[in-house]
PDB file of N, CA and C in Angstrom:
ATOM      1  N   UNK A   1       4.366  -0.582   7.751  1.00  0.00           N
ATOM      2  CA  UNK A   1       4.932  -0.311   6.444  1.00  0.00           C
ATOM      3  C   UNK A   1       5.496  -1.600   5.857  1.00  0.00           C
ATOM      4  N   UNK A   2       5.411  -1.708   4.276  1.00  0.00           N
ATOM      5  CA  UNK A   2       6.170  -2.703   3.891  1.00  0.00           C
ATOM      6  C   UNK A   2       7.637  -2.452   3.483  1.00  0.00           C
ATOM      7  N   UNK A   3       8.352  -3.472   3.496  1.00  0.00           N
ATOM      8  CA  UNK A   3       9.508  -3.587   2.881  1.00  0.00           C
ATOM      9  C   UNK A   3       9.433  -3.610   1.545  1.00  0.00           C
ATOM     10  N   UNK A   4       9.650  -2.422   0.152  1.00  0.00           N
ATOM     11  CA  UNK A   4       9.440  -2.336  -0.854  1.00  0.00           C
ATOM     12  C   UNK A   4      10.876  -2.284  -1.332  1.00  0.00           C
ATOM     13  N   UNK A   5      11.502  -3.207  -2.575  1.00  0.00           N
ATOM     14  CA  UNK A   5      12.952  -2.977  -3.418  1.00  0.00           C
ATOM     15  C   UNK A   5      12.621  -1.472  -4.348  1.00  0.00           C
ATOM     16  N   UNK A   6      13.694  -0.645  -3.664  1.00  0.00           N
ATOM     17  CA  UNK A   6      14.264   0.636  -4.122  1.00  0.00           C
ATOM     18  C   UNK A   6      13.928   0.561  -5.784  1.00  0.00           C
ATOM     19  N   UNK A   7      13.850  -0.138  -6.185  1.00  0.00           N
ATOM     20  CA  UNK A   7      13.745  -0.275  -7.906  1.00  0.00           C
ATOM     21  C   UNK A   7      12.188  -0.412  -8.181  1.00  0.00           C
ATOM     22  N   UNK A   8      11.539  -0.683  -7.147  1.00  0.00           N
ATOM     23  CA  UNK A   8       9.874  -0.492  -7.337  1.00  0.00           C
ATOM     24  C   UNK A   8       8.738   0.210  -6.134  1.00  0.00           C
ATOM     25  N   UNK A   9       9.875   1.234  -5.916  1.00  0.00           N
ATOM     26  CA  UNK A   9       9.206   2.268  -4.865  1.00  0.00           C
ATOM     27  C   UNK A   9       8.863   3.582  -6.022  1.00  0.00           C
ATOM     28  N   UNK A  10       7.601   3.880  -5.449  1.00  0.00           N
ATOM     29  CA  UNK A  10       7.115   4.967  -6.479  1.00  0.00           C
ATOM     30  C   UNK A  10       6.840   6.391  -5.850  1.00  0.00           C
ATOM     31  N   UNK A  11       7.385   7.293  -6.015  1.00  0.00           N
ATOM     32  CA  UNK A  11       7.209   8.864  -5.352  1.00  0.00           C
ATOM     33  C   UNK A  11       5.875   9.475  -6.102  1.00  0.00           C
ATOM     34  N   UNK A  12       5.283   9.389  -5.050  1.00  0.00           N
ATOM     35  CA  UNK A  12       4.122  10.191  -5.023  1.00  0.00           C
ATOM     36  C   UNK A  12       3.682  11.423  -3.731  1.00  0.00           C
ATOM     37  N   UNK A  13       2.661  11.824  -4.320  1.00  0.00           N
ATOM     38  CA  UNK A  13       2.507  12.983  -3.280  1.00  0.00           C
ATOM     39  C   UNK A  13       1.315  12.221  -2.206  1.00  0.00           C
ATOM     40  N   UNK A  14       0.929  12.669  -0.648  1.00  0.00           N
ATOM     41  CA  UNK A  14      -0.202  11.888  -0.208  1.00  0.00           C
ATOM     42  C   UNK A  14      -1.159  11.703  -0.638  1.00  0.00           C
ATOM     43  N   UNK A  15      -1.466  13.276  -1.239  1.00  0.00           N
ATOM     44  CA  UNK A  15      -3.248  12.866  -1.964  1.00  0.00           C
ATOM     45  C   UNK A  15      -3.162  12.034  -3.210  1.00  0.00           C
ATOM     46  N   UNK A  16      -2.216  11.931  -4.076  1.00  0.00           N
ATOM     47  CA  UNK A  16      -2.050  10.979  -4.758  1.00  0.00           C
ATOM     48  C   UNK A  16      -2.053   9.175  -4.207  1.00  0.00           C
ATOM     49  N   UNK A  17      -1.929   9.434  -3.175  1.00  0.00           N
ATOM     50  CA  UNK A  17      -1.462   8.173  -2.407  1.00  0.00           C
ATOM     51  C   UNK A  17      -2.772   7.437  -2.103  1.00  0.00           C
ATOM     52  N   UNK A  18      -3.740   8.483  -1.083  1.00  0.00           N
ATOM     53  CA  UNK A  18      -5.226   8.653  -1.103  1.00  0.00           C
ATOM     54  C   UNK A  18      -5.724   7.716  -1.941  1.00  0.00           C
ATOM     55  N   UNK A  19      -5.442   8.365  -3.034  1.00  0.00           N
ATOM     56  CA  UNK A  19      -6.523   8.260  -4.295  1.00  0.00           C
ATOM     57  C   UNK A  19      -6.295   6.864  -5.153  1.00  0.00           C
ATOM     58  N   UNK A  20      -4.884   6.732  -5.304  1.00  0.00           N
ATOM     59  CA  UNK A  20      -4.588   5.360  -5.465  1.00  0.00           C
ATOM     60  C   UNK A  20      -4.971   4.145  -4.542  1.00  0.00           C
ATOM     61  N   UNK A  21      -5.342   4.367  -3.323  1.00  0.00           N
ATOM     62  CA  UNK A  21      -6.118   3.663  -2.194  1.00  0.00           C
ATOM     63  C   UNK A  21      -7.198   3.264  -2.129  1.00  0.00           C
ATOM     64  N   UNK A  22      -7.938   4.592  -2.217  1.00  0.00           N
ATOM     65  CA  UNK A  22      -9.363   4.892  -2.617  1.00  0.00           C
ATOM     66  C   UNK A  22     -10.137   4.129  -3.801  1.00  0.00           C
ATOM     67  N   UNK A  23      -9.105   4.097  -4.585  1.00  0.00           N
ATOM     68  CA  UNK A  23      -9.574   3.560  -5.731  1.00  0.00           C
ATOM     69  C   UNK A  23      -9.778   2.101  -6.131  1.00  0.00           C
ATOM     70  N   UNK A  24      -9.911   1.225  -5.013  1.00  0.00           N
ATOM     71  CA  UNK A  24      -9.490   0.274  -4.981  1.00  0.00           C
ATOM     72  C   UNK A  24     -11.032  -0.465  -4.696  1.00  0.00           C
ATOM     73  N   UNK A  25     -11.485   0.547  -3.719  1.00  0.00           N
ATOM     74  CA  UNK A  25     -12.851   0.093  -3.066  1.00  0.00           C
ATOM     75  C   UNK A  25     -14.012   0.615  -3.890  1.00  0.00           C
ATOM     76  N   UNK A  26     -15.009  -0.073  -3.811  1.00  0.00           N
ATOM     77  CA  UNK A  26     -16.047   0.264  -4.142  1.00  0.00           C
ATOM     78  C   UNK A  26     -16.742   1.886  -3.617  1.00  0.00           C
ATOM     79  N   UNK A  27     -16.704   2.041  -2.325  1.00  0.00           N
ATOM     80  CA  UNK A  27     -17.044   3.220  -1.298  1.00  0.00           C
ATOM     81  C   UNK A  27     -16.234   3.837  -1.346  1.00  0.00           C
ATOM     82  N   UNK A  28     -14.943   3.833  -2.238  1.00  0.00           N
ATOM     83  CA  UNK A  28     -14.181   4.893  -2.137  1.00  0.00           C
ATOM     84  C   UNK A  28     -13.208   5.006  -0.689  1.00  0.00           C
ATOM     85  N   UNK A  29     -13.324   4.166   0.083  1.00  0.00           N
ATOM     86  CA  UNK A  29     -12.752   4.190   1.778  1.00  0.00           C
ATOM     87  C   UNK A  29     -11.016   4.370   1.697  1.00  0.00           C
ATOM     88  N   UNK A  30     -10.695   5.452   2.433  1.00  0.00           N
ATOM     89  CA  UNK A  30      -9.115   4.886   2.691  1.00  0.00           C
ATOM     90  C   UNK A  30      -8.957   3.911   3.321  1.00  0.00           C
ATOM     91  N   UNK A  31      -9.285   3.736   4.540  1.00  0.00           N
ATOM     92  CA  UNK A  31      -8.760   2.379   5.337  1.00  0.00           C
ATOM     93  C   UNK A  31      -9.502   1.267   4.802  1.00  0.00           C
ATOM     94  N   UNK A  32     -10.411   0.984   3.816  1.00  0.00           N
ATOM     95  CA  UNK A  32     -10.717  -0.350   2.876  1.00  0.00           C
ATOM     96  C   UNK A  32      -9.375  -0.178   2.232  1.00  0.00           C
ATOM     97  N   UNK A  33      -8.976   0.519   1.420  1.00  0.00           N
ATOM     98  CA  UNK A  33      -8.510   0.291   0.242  1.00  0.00           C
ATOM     99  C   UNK A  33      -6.523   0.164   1.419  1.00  0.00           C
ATOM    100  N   UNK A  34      -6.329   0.512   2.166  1.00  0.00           N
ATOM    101  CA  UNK A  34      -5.389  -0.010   3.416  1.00  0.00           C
ATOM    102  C   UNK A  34      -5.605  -1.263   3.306  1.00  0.00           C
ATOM    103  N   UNK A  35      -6.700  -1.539   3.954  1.00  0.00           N
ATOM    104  CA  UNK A  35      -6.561  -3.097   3.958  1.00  0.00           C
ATOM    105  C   UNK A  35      -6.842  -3.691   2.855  1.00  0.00           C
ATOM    106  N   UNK A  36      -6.789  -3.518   1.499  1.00  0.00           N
ATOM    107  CA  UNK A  36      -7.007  -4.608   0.520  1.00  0.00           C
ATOM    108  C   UNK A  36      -5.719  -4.602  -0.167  1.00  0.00           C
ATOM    109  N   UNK A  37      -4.822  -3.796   0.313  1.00  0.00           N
ATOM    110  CA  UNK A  37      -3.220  -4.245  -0.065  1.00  0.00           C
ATOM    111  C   UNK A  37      -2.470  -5.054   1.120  1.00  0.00           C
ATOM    112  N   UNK A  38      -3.076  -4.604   2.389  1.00  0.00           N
ATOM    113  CA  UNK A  38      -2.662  -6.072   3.389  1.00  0.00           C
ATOM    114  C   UNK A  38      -2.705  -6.926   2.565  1.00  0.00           C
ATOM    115  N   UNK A  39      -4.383  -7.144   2.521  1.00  0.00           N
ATOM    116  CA  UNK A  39      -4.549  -8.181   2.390  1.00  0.00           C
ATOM    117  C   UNK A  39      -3.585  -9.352   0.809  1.00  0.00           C
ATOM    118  N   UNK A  40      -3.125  -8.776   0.270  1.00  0.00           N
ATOM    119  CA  UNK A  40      -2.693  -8.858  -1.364  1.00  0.00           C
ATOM    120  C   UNK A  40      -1.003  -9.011  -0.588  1.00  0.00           C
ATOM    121  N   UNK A  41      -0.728  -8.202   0.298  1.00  0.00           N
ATOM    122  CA  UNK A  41       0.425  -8.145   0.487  1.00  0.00           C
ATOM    123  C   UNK A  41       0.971  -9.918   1.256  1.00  0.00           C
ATOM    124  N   UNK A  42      -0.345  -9.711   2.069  1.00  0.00           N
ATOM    125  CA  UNK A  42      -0.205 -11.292   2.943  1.00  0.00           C
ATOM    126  C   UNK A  42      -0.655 -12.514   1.979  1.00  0.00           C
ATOM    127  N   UNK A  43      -1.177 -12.750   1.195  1.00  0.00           N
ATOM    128  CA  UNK A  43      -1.399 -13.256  -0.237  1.00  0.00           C
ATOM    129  C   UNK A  43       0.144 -13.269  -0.536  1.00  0.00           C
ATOM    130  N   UNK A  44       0.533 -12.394  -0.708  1.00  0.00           N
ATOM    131  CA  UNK A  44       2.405 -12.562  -1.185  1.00  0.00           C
ATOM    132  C   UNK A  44       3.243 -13.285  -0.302  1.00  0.00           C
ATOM    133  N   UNK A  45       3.228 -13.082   0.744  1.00  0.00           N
ATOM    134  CA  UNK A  45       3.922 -13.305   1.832  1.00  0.00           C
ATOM    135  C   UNK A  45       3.623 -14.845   2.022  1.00  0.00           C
ATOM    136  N   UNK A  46       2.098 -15.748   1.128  1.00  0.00           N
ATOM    137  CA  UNK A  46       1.621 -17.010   2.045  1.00  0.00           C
ATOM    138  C   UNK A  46       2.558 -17.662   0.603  1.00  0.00           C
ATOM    139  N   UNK A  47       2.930 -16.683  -0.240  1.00  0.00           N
ATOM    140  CA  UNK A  47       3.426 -17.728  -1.823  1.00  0.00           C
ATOM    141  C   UNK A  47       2.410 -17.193  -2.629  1.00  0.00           C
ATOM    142  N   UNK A  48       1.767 -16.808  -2.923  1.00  0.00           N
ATOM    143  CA  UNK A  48       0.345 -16.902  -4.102  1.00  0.00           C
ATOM    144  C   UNK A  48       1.289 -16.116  -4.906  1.00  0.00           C
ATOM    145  N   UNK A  49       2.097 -15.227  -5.139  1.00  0.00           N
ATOM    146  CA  UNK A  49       3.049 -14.132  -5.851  1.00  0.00           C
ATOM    147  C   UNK A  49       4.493 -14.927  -6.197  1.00  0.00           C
ATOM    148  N   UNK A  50       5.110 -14.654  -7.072  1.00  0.00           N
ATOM    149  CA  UNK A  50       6.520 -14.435  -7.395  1.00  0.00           C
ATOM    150  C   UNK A  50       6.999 -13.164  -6.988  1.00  0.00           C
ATOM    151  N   UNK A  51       8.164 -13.025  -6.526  1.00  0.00           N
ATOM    152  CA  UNK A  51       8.249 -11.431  -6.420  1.00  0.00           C
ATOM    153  C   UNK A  51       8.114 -10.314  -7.121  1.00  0.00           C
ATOM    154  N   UNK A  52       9.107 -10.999  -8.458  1.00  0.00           N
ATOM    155  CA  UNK A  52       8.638  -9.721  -9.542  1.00  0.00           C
ATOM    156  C   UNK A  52       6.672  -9.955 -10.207  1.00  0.00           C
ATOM    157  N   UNK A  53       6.802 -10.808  -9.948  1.00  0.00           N
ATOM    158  CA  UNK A  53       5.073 -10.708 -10.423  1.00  0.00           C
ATOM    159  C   UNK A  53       4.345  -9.712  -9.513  1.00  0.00           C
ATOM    160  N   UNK A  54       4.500  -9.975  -8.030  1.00  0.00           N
ATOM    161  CA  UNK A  54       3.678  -8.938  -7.023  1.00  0.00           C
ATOM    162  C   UNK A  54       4.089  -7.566  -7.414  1.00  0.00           C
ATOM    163  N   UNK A  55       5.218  -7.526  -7.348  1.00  0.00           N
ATOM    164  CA  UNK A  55       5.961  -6.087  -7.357  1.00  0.00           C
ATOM    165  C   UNK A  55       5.705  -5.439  -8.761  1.00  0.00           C
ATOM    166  N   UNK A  56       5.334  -6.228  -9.895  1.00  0.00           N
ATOM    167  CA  UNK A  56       5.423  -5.583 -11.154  1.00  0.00           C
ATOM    168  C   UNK A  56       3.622  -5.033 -10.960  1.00  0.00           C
ATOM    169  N   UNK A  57       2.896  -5.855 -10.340  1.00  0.00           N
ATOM    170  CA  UNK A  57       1.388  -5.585 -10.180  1.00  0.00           C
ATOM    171  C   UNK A  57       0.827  -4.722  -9.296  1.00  0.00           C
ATOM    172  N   UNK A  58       1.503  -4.728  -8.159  1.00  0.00           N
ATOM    173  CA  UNK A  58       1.318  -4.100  -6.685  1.00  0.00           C
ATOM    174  C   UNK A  58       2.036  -2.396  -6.315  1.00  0.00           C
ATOM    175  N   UNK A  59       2.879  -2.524  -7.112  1.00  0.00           N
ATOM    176  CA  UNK A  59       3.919  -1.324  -6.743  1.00  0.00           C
ATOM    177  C   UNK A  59       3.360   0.263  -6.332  1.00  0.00           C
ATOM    178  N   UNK A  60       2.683   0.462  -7.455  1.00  0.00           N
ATOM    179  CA  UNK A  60       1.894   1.716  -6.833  1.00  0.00           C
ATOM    180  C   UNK A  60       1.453   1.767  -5.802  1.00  0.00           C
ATOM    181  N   UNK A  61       0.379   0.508  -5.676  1.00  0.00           N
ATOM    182  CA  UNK A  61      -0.229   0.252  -4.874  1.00  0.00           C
ATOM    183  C   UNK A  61       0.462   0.185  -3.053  1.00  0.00           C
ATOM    184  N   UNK A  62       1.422  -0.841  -3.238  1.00  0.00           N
ATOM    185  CA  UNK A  62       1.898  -0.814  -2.065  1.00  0.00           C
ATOM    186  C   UNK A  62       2.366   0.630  -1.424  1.00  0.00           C
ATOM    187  N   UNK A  63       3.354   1.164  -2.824  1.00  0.00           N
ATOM    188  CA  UNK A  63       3.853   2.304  -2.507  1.00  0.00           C
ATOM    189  C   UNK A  63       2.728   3.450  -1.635  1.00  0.00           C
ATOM    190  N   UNK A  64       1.963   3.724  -2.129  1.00  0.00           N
ATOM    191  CA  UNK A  64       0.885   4.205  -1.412  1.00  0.00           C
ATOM    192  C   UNK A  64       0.038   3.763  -0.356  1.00  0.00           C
ATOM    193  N   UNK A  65       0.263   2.776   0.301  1.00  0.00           N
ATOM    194  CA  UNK A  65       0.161   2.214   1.325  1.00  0.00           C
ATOM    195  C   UNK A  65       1.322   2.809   1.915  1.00  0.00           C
ATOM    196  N   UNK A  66       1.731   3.102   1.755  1.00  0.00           N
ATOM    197  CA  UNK A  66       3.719   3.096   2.463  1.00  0.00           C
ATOM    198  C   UNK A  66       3.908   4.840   2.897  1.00  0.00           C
ATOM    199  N   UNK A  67       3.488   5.360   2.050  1.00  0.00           N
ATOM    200  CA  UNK A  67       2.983   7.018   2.310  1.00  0.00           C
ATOM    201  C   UNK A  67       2.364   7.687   3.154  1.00  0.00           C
ATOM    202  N   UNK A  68       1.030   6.891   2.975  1.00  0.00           N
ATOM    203  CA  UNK A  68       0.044   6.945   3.906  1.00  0.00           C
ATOM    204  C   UNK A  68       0.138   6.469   5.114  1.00  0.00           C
ATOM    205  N   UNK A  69       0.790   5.254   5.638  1.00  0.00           N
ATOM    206  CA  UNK A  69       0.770   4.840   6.370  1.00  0.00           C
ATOM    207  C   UNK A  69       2.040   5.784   7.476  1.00  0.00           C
ATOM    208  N   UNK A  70       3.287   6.048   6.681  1.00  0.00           N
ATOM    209  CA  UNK A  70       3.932   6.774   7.397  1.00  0.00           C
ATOM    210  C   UNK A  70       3.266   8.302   7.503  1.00  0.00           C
ATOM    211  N   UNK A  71       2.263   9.082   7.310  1.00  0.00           N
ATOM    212  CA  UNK A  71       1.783  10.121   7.234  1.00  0.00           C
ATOM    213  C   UNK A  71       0.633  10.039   8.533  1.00  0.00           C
ATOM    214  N   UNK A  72       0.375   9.005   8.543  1.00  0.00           N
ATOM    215  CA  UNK A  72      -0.683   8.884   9.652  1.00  0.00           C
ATOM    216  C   UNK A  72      -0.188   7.996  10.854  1.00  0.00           C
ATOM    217  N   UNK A  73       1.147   7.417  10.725  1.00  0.00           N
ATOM    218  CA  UNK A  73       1.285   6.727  12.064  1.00  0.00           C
ATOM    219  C   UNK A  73       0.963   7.870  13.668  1.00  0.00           C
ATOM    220  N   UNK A  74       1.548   8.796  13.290  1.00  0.00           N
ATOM    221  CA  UNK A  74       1.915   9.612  14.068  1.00  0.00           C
ATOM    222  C   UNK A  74       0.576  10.074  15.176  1.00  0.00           C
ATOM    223  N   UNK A  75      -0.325   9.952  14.223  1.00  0.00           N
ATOM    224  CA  UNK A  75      -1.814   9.939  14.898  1.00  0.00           C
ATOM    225  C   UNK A  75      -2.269   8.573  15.460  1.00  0.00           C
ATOM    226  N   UNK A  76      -1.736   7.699  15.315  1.00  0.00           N
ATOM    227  CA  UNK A  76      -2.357   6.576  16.057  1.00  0.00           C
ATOM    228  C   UNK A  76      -0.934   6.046  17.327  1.00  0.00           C
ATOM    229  N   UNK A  77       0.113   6.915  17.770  1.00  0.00           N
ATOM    230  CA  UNK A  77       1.047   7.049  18.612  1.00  0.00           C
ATOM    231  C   UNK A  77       0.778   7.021  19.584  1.00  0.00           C
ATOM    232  N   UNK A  78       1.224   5.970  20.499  1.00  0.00           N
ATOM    233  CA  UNK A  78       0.977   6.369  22.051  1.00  0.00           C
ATOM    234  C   UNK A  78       1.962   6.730  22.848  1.00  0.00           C
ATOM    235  N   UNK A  79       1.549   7.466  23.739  1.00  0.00           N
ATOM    236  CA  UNK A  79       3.035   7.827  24.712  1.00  0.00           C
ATOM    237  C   UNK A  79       3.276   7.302  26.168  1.00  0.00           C
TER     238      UNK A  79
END
């Protein structure tokens, strides 16, 4: 999960979350469209972003990364 500022976290529902994901890729893939906010996210993280620039561009986006990702950790859990 990322660390998102409370002032640009967005409530959505999962399938909304999905779909904002989905929408990212060509194939429609959840786990493409997972990793093409990594990837944007680590792009932020190397400098390529200002913060409010990422966050004003990314927000949905991340946010739904952030949904999803806590919705499905639970399935990739080991004990």
């Amino acid at each position: 999960m990322f660390r998102l500022p409370k002032e640009y976290t967005v409530e959505m529902s999962f399938e909304e979350a999905t779909k904002t994901l989905q929408r990212l890729t060509s194939n429609g893939g959840l786990l493409e469209g997972l990793q093409y906010v990594d990837a944007r996210w680590n792009e932020y993280q190397k400098g390529f972003y200002y913060d409010d620039h990422f966050y004003d561009n990314w927000q949905y986006e991340v946010s739904a990364f952030n949904i999803v990702y806590k919705e499905m950790a639970p399935l990739f859990a080991t004990k």
